[in-house]
Protein backbone atom coordinates (compact mmCIF):
# COMPACT_ATOMS: atom_id res chain seq x y z
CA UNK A 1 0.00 0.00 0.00
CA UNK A 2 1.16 3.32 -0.59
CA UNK A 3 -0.39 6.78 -0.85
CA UNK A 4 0.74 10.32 -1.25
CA UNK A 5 -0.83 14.05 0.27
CA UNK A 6 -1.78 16.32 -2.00
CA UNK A 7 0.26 18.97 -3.15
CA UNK A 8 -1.55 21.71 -1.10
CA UNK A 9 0.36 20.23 2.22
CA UNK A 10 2.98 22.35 3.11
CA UNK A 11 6.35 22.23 1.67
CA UNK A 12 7.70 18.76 2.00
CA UNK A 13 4.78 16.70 2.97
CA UNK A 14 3.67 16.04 -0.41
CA UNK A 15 6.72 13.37 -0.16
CA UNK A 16 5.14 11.62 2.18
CA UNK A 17 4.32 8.20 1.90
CA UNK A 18 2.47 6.04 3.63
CA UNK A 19 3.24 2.00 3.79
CA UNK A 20 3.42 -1.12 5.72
CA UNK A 21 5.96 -2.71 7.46
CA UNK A 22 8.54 -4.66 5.41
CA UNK A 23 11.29 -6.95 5.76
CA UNK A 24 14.42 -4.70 8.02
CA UNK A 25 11.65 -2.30 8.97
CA UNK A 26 11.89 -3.54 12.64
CA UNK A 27 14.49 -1.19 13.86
CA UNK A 28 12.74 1.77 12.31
CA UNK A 29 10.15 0.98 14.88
CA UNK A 30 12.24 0.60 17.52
CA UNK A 31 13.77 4.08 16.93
CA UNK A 32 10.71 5.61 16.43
CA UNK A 33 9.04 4.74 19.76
CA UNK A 34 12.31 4.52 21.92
CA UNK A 35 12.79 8.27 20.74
CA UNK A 36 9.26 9.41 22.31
CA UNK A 37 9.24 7.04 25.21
CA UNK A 38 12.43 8.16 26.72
CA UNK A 39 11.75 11.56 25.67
CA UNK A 40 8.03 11.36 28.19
CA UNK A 41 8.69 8.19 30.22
CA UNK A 42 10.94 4.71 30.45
CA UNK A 43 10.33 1.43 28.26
CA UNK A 44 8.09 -0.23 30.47
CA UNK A 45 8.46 -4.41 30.56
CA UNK A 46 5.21 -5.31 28.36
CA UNK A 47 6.48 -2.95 25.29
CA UNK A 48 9.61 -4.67 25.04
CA UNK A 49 9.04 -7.90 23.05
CA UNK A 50 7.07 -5.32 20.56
CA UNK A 51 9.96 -2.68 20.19
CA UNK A 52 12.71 -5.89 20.15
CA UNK A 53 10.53 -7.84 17.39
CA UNK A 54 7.43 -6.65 16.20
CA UNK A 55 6.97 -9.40 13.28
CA UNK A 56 6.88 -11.33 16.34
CA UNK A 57 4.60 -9.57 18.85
CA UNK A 58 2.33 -8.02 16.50
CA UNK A 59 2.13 -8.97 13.01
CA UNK A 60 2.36 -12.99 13.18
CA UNK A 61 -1.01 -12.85 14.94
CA UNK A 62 -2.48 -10.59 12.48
CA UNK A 63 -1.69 -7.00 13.66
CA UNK A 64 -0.85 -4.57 11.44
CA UNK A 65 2.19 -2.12 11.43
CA UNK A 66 2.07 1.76 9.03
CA UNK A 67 5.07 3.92 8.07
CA UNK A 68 5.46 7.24 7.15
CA UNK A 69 8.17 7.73 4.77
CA UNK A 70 10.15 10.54 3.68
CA UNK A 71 12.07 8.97 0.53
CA UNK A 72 13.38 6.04 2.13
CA UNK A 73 13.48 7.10 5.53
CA UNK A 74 11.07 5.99 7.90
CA UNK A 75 9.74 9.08 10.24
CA UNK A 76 6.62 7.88 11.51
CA UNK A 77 4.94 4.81 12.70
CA UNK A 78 1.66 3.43 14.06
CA UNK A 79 1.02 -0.59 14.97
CA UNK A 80 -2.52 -2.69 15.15
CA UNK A 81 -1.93 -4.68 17.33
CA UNK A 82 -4.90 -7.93 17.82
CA UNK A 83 -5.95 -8.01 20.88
CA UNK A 84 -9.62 -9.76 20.39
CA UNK A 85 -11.73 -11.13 17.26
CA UNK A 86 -12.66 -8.00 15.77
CA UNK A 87 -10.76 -5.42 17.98
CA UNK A 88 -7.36 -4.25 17.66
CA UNK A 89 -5.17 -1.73 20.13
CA UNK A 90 -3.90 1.26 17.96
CA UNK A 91 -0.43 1.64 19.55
CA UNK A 92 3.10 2.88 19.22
CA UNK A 93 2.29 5.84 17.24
CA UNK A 94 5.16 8.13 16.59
CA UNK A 95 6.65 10.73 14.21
CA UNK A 96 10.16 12.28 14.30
CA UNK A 97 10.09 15.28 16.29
CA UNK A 98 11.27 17.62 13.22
CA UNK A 99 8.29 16.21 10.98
CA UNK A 100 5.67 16.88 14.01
CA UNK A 101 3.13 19.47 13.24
CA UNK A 102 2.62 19.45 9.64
CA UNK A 103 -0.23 16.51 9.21
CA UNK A 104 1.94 13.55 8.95
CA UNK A 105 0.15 12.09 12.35
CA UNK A 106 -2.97 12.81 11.04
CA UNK A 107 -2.79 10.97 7.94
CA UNK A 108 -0.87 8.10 9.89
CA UNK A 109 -3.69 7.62 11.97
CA UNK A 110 -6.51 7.18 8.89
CA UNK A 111 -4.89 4.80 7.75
CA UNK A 112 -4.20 2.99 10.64
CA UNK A 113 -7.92 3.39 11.16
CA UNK A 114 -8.65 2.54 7.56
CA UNK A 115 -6.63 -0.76 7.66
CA UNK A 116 -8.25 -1.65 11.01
CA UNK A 117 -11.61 -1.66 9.06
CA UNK A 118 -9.93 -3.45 6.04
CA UNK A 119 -8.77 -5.74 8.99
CA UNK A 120 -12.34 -6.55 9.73
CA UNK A 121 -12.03 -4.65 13.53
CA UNK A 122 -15.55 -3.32 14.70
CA UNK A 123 -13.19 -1.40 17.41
CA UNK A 124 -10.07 0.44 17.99
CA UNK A 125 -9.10 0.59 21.45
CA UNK A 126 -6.44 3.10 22.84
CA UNK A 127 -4.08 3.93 25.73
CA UNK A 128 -2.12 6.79 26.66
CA UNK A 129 -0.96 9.62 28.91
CA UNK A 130 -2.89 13.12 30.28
CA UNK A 131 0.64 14.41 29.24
CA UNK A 132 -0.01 13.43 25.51
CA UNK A 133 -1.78 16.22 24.93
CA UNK A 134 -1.63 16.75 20.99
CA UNK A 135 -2.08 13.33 20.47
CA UNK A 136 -5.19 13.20 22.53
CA UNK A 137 -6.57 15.84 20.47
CA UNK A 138 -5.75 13.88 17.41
CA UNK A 139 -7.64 10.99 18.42
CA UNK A 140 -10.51 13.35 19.41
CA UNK A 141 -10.41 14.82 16.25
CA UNK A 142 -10.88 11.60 14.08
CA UNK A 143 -13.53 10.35 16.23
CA UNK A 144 -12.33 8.29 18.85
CA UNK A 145 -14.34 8.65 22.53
CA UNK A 146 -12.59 8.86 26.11
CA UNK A 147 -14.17 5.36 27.78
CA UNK A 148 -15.80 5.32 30.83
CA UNK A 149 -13.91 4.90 34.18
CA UNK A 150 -16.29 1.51 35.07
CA UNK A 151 -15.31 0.54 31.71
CA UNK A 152 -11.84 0.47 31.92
CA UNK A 153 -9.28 -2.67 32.41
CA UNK A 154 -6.59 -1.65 33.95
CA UNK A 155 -3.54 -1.73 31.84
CA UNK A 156 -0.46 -3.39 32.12
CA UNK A 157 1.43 0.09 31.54
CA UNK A 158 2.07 2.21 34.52
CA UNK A 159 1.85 5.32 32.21
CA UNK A 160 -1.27 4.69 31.20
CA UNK A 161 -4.19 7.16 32.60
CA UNK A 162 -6.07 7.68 29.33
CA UNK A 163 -8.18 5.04 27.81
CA UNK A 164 -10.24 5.62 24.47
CA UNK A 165 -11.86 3.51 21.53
CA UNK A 166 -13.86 4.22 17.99
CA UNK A 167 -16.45 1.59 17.06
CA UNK A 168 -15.72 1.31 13.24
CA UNK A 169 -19.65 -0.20 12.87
């Protein structure tokens, strides 16, 4: 799969491409996440078999890693990964820092959602942090709904205060 922005995107974007994970992509991913995790918090013990090998941990039982590419460059990333029949946990979403701001998230995230309904997924289930706050807002904007505190499960990340899903049906 592979798409481009239209040319009205601001200077640069229009290079943009989105695709999935290939064969040496799995230390692109690392990268990616290790760069905003540090940067916020600490690699916590449950992420670690899906930074060390995501064909492993996420795709082998039929998750779903996106890139965002600049040429051949990989400067953003966002995983499916399965967690029931028919629901999937959008997670390890990142963009380089200098390619924040300009959309590349955005479209990142459609797709993600997109191949979650390609994927068959009636719903996209989320966790993250109050101190996300841009990223919150993001998944706001494309339609996804804070879930209520009697709902939740608690999660196996001590970072996690946020919980959120979109029902794709």
């Amino acid at each position: 799969m592979a798409m481009s922005f239209p040319k009205e995107q601001p200077a640069g974007v229009a290079e943009i491409g989105i695709r999935w994970f290939q064969k040496g992509d799995a230390a692109a991913f690392r990268r990616l996440n290790e760069e905003w995790i540090t940067r916020f918090f600490r690699i916590e013990p449950k992420e670690e078999p899906l930074l060390a090998d995501p064909q492993s941990a996420i795709l082998d039982s039929g998750g779903r890693i996106l890139f965002a590419t600049a040429g051949k460059r990989c400067v953003g990333c966002c995983a499916l990964v399965r967690i029931a029949d028919q629901e999937f946990e959008v997670a390890k979403m990142a963009v380089e820092p200098s390619y924040q701001g300009v959309g590349i998230g955005r479209r990142l995230l459609v797709a993600t959602i997109e191949e979650g309904r390609n994927a068959g997924a009636h719903r996209l289930y989320l966790e993250t942090n109050h101190v996300l706050t841009p990223a919150i807002r993001l998944y706001e904007s494309v339609g996804f709904k804070h879930i209520d505190p009697n709902r939740i499960i608690p999660s196996p990340y001590a970072r996690a205060d946020v919980y959120m899903e979109l029902f794709l049906v």
